[in-house]
Protein backbone atom coordinates (compact mmCIF):
# COMPACT_ATOMS: atom_id res chain seq x y z
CA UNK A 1 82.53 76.31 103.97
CA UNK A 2 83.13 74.35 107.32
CA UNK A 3 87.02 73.79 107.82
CA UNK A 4 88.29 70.45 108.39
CA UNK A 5 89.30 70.53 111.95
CA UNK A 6 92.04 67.51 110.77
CA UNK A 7 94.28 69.81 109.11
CA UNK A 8 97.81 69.55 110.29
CA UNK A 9 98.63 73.27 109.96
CA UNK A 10 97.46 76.54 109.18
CA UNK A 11 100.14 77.78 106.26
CA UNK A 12 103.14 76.10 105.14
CA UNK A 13 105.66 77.73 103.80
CA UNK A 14 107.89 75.66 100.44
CA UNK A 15 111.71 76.49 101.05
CA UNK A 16 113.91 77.80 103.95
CA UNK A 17 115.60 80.97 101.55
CA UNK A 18 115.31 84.83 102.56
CA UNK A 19 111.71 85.07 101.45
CA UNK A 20 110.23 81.47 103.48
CA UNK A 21 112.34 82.12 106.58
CA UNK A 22 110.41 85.90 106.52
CA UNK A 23 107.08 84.26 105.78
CA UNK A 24 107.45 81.51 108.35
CA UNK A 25 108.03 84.29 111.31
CA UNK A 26 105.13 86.44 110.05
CA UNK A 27 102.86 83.85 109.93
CA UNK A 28 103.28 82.49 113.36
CA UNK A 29 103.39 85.80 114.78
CA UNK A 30 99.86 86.19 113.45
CA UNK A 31 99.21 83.21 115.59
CA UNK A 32 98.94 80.59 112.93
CA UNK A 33 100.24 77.20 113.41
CA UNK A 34 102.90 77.07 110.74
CA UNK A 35 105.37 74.43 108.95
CA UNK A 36 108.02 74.91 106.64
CA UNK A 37 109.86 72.77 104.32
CA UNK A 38 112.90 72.87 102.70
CA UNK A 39 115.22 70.26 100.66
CA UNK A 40 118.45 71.20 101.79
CA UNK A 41 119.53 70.96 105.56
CA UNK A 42 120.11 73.99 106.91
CA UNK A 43 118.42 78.00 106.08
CA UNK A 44 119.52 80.65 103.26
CA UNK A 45 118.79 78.80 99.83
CA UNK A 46 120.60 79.79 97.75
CA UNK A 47 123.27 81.61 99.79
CA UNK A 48 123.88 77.86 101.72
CA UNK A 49 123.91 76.07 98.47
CA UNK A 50 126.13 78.41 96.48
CA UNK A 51 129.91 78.19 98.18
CA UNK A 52 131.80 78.33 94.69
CA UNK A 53 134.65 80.33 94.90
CA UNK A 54 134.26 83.82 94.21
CA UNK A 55 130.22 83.96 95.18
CA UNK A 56 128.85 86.98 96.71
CA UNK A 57 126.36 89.91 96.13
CA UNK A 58 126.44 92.43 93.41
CA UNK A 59 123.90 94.79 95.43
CA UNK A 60 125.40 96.70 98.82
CA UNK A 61 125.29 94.61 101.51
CA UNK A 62 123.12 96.66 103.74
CA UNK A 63 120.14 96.50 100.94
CA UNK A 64 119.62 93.05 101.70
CA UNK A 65 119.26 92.39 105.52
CA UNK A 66 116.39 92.17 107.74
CA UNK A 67 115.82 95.84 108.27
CA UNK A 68 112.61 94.63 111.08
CA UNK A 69 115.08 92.70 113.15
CA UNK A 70 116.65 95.26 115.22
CA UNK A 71 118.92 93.99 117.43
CA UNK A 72 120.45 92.31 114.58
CA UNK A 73 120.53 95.23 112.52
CA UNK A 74 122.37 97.06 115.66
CA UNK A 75 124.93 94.01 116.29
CA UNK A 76 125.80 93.18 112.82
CA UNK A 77 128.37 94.83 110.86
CA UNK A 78 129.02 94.39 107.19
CA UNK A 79 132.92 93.76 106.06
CA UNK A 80 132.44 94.99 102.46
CA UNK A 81 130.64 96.93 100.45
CA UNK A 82 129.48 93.46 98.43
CA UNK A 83 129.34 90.64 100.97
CA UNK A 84 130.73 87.78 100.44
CA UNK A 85 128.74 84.19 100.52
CA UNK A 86 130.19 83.12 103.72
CA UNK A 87 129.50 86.51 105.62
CA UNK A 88 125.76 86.37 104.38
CA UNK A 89 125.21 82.97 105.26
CA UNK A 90 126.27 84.22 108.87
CA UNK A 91 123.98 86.99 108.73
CA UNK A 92 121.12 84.56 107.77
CA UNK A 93 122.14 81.91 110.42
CA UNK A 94 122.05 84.61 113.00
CA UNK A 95 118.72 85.97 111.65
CA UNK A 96 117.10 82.50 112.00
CA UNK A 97 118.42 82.49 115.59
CA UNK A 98 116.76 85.89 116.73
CA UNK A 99 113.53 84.89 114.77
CA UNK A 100 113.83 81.07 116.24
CA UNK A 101 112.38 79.83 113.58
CA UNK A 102 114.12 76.21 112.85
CA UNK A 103 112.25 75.00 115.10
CA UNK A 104 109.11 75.63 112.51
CA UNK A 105 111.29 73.98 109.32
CA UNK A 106 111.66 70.25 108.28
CA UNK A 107 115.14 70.05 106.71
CA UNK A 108 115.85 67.53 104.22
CA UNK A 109 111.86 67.47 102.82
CA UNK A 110 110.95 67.92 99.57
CA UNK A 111 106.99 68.93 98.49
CA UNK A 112 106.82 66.47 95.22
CA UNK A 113 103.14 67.02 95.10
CA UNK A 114 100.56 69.92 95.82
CA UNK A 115 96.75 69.21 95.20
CA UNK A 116 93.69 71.49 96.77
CA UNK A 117 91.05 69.66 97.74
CA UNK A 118 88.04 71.83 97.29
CA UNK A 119 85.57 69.31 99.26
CA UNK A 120 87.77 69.40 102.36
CA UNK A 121 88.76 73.31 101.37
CA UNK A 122 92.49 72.51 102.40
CA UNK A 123 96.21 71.65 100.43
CA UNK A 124 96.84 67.74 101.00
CA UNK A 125 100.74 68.00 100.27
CA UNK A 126 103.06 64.57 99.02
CA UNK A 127 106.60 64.86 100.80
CA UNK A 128 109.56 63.27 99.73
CA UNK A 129 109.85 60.72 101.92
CA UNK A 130 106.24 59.78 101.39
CA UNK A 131 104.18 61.52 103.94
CA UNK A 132 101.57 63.24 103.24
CA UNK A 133 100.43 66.79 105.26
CA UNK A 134 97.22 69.21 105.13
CA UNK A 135 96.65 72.67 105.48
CA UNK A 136 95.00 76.04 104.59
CA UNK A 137 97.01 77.97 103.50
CA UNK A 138 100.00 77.46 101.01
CA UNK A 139 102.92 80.01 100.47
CA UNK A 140 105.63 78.34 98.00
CA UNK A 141 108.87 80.73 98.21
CA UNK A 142 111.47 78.16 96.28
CA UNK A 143 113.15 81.42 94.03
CA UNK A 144 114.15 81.17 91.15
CA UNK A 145 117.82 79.59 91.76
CA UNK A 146 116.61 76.51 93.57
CA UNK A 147 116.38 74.41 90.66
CA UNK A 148 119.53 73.79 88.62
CA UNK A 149 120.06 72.59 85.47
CA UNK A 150 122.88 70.08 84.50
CA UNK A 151 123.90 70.33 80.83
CA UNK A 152 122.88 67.42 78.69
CA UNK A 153 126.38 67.02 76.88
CA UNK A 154 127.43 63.78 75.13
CA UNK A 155 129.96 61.88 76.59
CA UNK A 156 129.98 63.31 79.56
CA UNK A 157 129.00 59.79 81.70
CA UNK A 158 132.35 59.04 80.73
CA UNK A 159 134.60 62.03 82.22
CA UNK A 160 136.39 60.90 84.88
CA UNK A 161 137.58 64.24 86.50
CA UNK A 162 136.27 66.09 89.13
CA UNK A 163 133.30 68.47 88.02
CA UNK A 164 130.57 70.85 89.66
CA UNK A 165 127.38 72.26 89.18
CA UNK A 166 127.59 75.69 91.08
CA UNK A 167 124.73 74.79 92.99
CA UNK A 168 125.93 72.19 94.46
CA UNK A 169 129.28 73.21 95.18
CA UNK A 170 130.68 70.95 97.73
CA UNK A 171 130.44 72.05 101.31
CA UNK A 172 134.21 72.25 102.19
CA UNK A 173 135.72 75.43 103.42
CA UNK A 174 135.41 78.10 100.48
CA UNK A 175 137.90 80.75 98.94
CA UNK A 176 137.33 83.32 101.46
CA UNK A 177 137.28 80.35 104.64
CA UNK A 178 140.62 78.35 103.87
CA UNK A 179 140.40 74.79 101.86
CA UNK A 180 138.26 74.65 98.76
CA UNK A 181 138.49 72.36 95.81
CA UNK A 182 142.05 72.76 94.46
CA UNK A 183 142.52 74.26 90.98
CA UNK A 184 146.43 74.43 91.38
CA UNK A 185 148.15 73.68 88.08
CA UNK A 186 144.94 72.67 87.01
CA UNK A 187 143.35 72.25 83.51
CA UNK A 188 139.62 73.63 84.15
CA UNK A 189 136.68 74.45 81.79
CA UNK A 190 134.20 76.42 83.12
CA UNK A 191 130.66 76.71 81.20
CA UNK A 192 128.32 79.70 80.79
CA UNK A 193 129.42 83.34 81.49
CA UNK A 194 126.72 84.97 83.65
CA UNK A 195 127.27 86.36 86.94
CA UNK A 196 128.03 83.23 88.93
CA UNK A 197 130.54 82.33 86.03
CA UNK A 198 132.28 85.71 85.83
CA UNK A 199 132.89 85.34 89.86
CA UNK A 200 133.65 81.66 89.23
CA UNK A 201 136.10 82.75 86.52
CA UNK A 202 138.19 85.56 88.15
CA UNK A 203 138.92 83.51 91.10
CA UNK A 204 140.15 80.29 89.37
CA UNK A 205 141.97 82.11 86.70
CA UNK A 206 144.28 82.66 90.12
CA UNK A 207 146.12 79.41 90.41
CA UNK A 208 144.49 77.28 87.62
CA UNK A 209 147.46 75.76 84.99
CA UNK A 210 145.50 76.39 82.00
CA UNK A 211 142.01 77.67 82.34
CA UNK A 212 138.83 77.48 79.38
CA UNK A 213 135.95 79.54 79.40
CA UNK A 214 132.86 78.41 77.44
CA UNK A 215 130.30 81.10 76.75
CA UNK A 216 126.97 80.71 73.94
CA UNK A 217 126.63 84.73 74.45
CA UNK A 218 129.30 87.63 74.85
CA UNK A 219 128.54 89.31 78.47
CA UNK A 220 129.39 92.62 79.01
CA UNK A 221 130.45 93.35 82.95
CA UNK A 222 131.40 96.11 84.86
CA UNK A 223 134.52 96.19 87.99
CA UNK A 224 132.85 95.93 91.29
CA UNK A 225 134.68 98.19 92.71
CA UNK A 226 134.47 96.37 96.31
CA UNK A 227 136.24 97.93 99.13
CA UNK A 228 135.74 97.30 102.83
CA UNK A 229 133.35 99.28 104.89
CA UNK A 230 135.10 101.11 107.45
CA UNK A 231 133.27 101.77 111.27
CA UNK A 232 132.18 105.03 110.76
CA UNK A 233 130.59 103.98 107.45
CA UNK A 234 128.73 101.41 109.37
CA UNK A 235 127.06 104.06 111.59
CA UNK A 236 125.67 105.95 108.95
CA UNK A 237 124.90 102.76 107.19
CA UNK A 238 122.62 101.96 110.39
């Protein structure tokens, strides 16, 4: 079929996380003219969205880096074994920088619509603010934790303290960066006991006044056992 020499772009690539910052430089280095789109402003999905207290890996550092960007890889050291979220969304700011590929991503843009058009044999695409794009190829990398759910729970319209979805923790300086949301003497509930509410948990149990935990499910967890990695560590890491 004859290609529609109208098309706006070869591939675009649906969110600005690990995986759609990775696709977005392979892509164009295969010479294709490439867009990306992501909701949020800035890369690292869910490690720039999640900045609740306590958030960070529960896999080695070192396992999840860019092991084809080399200079990186040779400039970067890891502080702990399990990084924390600040440190990674470092590591990801840097590896945008050395791939240079913000230059490739429209911040802020949501795809609300996706529809092939098999007469045309291209993706017309509906954006958020209501313009529409074409191209060939589609590659949606939004994960899994890009979507968050707010419970449903009666009454809650009418709460008037402060509360937070651990998505969309608010973008002030976090536990491990100086001023975060203050929990001091506090009375907090905190909903759901998976990972992010275990890491939630142990940090505000810290200064919180009286603190409530609200689980459907027993979890079983294990220590982390987190200690800093030490230079020489860090070469044989490399």
């Amino acid at each position: 079929m004859q290609q529609d020499k109208s098309i706006d772009f070869d591939a675009v690539v649906i969110g600005a996380g690990l995986t759609g910052m990775y696709q977005l430089y392979r892509l164009r280095s295969l010479g294709l003219k490439v867009r990306g789109f992501d909701k949020n402003g800035e890369v690292g999905g869910t490690w720039n969205m999640n900045r609740y207290p306590g958030c960070r890996l529960d896999s080695e550092s070192y396992t999840y880096a860019y092991s084809f960007l080399k200079d990186l890889l040779e400039e970067w050291d890891w502080k702990e074994e399990f990084a924390s979220q600040p440190e990674l969304n470092e590591f990801f700011s840097k590896a945008a920088d050395k791939m240079d590929i913000r230059k490739d991503i429209q911040f802020n843009t949501g795809v609300v619509n996706a529809i092939f058009d098999e007469s045309r044999n291209l993706w017309e695409l509906e954006l958020d603010n209501a313009d529409v794009v074409t191209c060939r190829f589609l590659v949606t990398c939004m994960g899994v934790l890009s979507n968050p759910i707010m419970p449903n729970i009666k009454g809650n319209e009418l709460f008037r303290g402060r509360s937070f979805h651990s998505y969309y923790w608010p973008h002030e300086k976090n536990s491990f960066g100086g001023k975060q949301v203050d929990f001091a003497g506090k009375r907090v509930g905190v909903i759901g006991t998976g990972a992010t509410g275990v890491q939630i948990i142990t940090e505000v149990a810290k200064t919180a006044g009286e603190l409530f935990v609200f689980q459907r499910h027993a979890n079983w967890c294990a220590p982390l056992c987190n200690t800093p990695i030490e230079p020489d560590r860090m070469a044989n890491i490399r």
